[in-house]
Protein backbone atom coordinates (compact mmCIF):
# COMPACT_ATOMS: atom_id res chain seq x y z
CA UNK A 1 133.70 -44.26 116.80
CA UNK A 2 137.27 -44.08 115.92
CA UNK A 3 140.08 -44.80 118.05
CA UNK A 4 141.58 -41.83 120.00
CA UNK A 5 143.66 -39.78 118.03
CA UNK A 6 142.37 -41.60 114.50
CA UNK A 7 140.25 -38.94 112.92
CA UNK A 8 140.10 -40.48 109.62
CA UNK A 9 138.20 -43.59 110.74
CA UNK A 10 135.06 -41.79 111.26
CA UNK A 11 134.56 -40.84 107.65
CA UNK A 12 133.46 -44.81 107.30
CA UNK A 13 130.92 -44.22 110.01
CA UNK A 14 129.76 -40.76 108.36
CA UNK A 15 129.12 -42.41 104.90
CA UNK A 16 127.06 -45.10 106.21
CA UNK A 17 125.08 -42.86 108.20
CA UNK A 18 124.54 -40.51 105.05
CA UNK A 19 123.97 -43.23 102.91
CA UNK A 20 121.06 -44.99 105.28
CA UNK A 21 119.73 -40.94 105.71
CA UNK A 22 119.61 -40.23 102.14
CA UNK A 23 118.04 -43.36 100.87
CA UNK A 24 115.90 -44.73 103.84
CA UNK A 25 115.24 -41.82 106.45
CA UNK A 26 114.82 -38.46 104.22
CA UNK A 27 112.43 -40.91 101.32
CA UNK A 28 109.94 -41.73 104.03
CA UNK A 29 108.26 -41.27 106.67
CA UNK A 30 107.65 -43.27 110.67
CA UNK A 31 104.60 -43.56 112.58
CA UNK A 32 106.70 -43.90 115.67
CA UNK A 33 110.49 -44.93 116.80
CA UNK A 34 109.36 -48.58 116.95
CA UNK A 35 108.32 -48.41 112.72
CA UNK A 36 111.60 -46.46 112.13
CA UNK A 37 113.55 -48.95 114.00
CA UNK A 38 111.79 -51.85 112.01
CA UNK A 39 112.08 -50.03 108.62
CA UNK A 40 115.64 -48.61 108.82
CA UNK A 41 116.80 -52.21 109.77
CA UNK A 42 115.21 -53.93 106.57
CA UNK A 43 116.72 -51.04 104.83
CA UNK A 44 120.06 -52.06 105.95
CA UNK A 45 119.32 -55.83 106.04
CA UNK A 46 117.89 -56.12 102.78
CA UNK A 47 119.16 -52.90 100.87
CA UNK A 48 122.54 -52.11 102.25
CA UNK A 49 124.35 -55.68 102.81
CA UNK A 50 122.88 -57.18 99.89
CA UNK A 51 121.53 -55.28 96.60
CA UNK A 52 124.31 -52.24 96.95
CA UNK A 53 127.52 -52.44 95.51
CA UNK A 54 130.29 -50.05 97.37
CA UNK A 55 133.62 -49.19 95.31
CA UNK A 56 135.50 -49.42 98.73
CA UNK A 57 134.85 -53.63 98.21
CA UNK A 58 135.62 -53.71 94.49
CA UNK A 59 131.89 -53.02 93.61
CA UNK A 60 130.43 -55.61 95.69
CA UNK A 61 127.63 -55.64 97.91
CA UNK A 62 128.99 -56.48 101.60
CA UNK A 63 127.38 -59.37 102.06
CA UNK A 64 129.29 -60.71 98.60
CA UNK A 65 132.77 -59.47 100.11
CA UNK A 66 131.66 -61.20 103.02
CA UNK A 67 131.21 -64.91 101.23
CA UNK A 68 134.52 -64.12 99.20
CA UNK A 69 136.75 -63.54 102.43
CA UNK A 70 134.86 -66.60 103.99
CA UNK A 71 135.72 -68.75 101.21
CA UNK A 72 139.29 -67.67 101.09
CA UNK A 73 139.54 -67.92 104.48
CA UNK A 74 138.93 -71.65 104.07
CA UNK A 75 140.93 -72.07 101.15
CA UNK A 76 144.05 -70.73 103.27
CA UNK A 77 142.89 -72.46 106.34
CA UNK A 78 142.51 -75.87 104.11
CA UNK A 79 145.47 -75.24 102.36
CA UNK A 80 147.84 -74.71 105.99
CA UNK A 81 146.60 -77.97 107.39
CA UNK A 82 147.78 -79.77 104.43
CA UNK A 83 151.61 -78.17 104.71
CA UNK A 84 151.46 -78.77 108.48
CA UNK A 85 150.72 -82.28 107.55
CA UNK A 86 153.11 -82.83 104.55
């Protein structure tokens, strides 16, 4: 959903959902909502965050961006205690 008067944020949204469509929902098929909700969820647990690469994160998978910012988060948190202490 984007923000009122922010059209372009829903093209993030749209990709995802075309992305999840094209290679979860379209390549298979559901014996009822409770096995789509179970497969389309390992499909973006195990497929989506962690084997696919996106050019939006420098060809990463999410869950790689993810560590990165973590660990550089720490770095700069580590690295501002020590000036505040100097």
């Amino acid at each position: 959903m984007a923000d009122v008067g922010e059209s372009a944020q829903n093209g993030y949204a749209e990709r995802v959902i075309r992305t999840i469509k094209e290679e979860e929902v379209y390549l298979n098929e559901y014996a009822d909502l409770s096995d789509a909700e179970q497969q389309i969820g390992r499909f973006i647990n195990d497929v989506y965050l962690t084997k696919r690469i996106h050019s939006a994160l420098g060809y990463l998978t999410p869950a790689e961006f993810e560590a990165a910012w973590q660990k550089q988060k720490r770095a700069c948190t580590q690295t501002s205690g020590k000036i505040r202490k100097s």
